[in-house]
N, C-alpha and C. Protein backbone atom coordinates (compact mmCIF):
# COMPACT_ATOMS: atom_id res chain seq x y z
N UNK A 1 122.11 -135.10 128.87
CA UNK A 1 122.11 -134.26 130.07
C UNK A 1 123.51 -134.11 130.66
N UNK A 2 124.50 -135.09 130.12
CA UNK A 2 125.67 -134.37 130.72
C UNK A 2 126.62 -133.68 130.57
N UNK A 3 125.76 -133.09 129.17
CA UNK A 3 126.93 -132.27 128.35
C UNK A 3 126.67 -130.90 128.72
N UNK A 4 125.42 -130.98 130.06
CA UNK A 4 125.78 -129.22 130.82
C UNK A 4 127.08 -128.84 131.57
N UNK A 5 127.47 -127.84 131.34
CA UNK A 5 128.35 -127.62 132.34
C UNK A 5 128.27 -126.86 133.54
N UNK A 6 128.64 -126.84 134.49
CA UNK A 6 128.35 -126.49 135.67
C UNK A 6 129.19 -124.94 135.99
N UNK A 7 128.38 -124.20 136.21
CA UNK A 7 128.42 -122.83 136.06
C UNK A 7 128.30 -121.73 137.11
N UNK A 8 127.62 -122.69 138.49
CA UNK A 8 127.51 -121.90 139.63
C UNK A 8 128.31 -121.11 140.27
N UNK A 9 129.61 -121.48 140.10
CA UNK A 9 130.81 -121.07 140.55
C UNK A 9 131.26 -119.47 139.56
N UNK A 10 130.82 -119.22 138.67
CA UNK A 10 131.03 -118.29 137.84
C UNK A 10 130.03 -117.46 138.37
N UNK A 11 128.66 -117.92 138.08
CA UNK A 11 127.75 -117.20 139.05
C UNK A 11 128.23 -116.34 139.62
N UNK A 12 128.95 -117.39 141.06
CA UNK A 12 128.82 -116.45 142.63
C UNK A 12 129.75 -115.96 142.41
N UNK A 13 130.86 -115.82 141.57
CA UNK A 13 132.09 -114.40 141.21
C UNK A 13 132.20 -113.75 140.54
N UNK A 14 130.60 -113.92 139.26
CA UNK A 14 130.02 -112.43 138.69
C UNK A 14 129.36 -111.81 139.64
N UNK A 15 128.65 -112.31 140.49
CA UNK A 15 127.81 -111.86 141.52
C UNK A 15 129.15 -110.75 142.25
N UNK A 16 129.59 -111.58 143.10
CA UNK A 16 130.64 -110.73 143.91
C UNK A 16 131.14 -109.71 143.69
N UNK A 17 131.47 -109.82 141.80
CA UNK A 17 132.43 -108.67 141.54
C UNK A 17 131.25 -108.15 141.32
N UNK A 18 130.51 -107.55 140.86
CA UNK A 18 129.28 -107.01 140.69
C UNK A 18 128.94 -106.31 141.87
N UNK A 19 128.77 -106.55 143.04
CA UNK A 19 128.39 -106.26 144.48
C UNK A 19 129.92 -105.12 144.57
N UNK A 20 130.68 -105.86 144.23
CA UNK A 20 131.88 -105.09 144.88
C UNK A 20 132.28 -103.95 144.21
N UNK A 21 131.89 -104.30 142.68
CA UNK A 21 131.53 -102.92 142.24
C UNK A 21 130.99 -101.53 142.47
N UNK A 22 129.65 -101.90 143.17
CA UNK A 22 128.32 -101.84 143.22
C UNK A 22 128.64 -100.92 144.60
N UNK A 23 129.70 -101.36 145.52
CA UNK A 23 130.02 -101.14 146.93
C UNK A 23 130.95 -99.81 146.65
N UNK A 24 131.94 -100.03 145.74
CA UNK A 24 132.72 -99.03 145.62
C UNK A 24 132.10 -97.88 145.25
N UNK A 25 130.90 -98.02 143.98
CA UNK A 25 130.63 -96.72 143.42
C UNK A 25 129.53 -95.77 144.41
N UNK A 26 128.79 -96.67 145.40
CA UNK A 26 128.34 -95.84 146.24
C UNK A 26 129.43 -95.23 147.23
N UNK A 27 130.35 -96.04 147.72
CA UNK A 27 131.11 -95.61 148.62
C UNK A 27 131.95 -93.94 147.72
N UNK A 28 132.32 -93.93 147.04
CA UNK A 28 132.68 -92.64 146.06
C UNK A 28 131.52 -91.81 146.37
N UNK A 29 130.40 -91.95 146.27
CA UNK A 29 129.37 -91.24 145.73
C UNK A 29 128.97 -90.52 147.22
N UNK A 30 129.09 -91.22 148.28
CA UNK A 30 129.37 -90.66 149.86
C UNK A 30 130.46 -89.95 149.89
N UNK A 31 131.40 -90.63 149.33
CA UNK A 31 132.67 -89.32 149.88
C UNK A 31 132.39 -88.51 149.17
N UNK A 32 132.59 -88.26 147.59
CA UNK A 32 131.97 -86.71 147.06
C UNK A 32 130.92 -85.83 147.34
N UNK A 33 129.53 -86.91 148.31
CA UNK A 33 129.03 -85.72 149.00
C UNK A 33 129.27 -84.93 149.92
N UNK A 34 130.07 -85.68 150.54
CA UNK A 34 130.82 -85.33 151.79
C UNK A 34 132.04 -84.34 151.78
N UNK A 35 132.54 -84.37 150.63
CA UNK A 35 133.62 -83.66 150.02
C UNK A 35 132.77 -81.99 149.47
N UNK A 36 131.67 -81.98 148.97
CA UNK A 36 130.71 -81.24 148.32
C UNK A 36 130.14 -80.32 149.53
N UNK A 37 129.72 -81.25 150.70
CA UNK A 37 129.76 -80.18 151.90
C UNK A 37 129.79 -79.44 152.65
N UNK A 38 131.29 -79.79 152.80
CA UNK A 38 132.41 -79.59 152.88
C UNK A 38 132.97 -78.51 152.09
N UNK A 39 133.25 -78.48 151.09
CA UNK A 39 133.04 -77.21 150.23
C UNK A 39 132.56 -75.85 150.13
N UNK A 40 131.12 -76.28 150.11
CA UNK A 40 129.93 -75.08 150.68
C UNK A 40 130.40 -74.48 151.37
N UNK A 41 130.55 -75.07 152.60
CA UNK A 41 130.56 -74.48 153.79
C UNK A 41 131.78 -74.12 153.78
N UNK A 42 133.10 -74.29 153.08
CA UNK A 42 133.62 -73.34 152.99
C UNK A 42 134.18 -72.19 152.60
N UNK A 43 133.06 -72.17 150.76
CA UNK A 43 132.65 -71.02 150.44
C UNK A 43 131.79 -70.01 151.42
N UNK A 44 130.60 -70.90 151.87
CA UNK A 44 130.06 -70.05 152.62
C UNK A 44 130.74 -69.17 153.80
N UNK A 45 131.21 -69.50 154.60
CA UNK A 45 132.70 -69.15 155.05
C UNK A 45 133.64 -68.08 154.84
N UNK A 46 134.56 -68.36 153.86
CA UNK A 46 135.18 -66.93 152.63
C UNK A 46 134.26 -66.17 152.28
N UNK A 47 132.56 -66.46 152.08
CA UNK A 47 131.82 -65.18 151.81
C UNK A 47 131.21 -64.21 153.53
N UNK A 48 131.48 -64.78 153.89
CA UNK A 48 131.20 -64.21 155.27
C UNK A 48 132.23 -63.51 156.03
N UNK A 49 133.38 -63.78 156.05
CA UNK A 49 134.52 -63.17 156.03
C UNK A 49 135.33 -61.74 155.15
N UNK A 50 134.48 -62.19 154.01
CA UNK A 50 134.91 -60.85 153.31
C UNK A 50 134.02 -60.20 153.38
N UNK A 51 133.13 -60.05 154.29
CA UNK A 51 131.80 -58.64 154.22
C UNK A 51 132.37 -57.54 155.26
């Protein structure tokens, strides 16, 4: 039994980076909707203007 090695510590900083991953790719995924919007509306915009 004491030839386990202790591994928790790897764990909680696959975990973390994982999360932090996890944090970034939604956070992208908000700004490009937000960016996408944003957009529209200002096609919609230039098409309203040129009538």
């Amino acid at each position: 039994m004491d030839n386990i090695p202790y591994t928790t510590d790897y764990l909680i900083l696959g975990l973390i980076v994982v999360f932090a991953i996890f944090g970034l790719f939604i956070a992208s995924m908000v700004i490009r909707y937000r960016n996408l919007t944003h957009d529209a509306r200002m096609i919609e915009q230039l098409g309203d203007d040129s009538r």
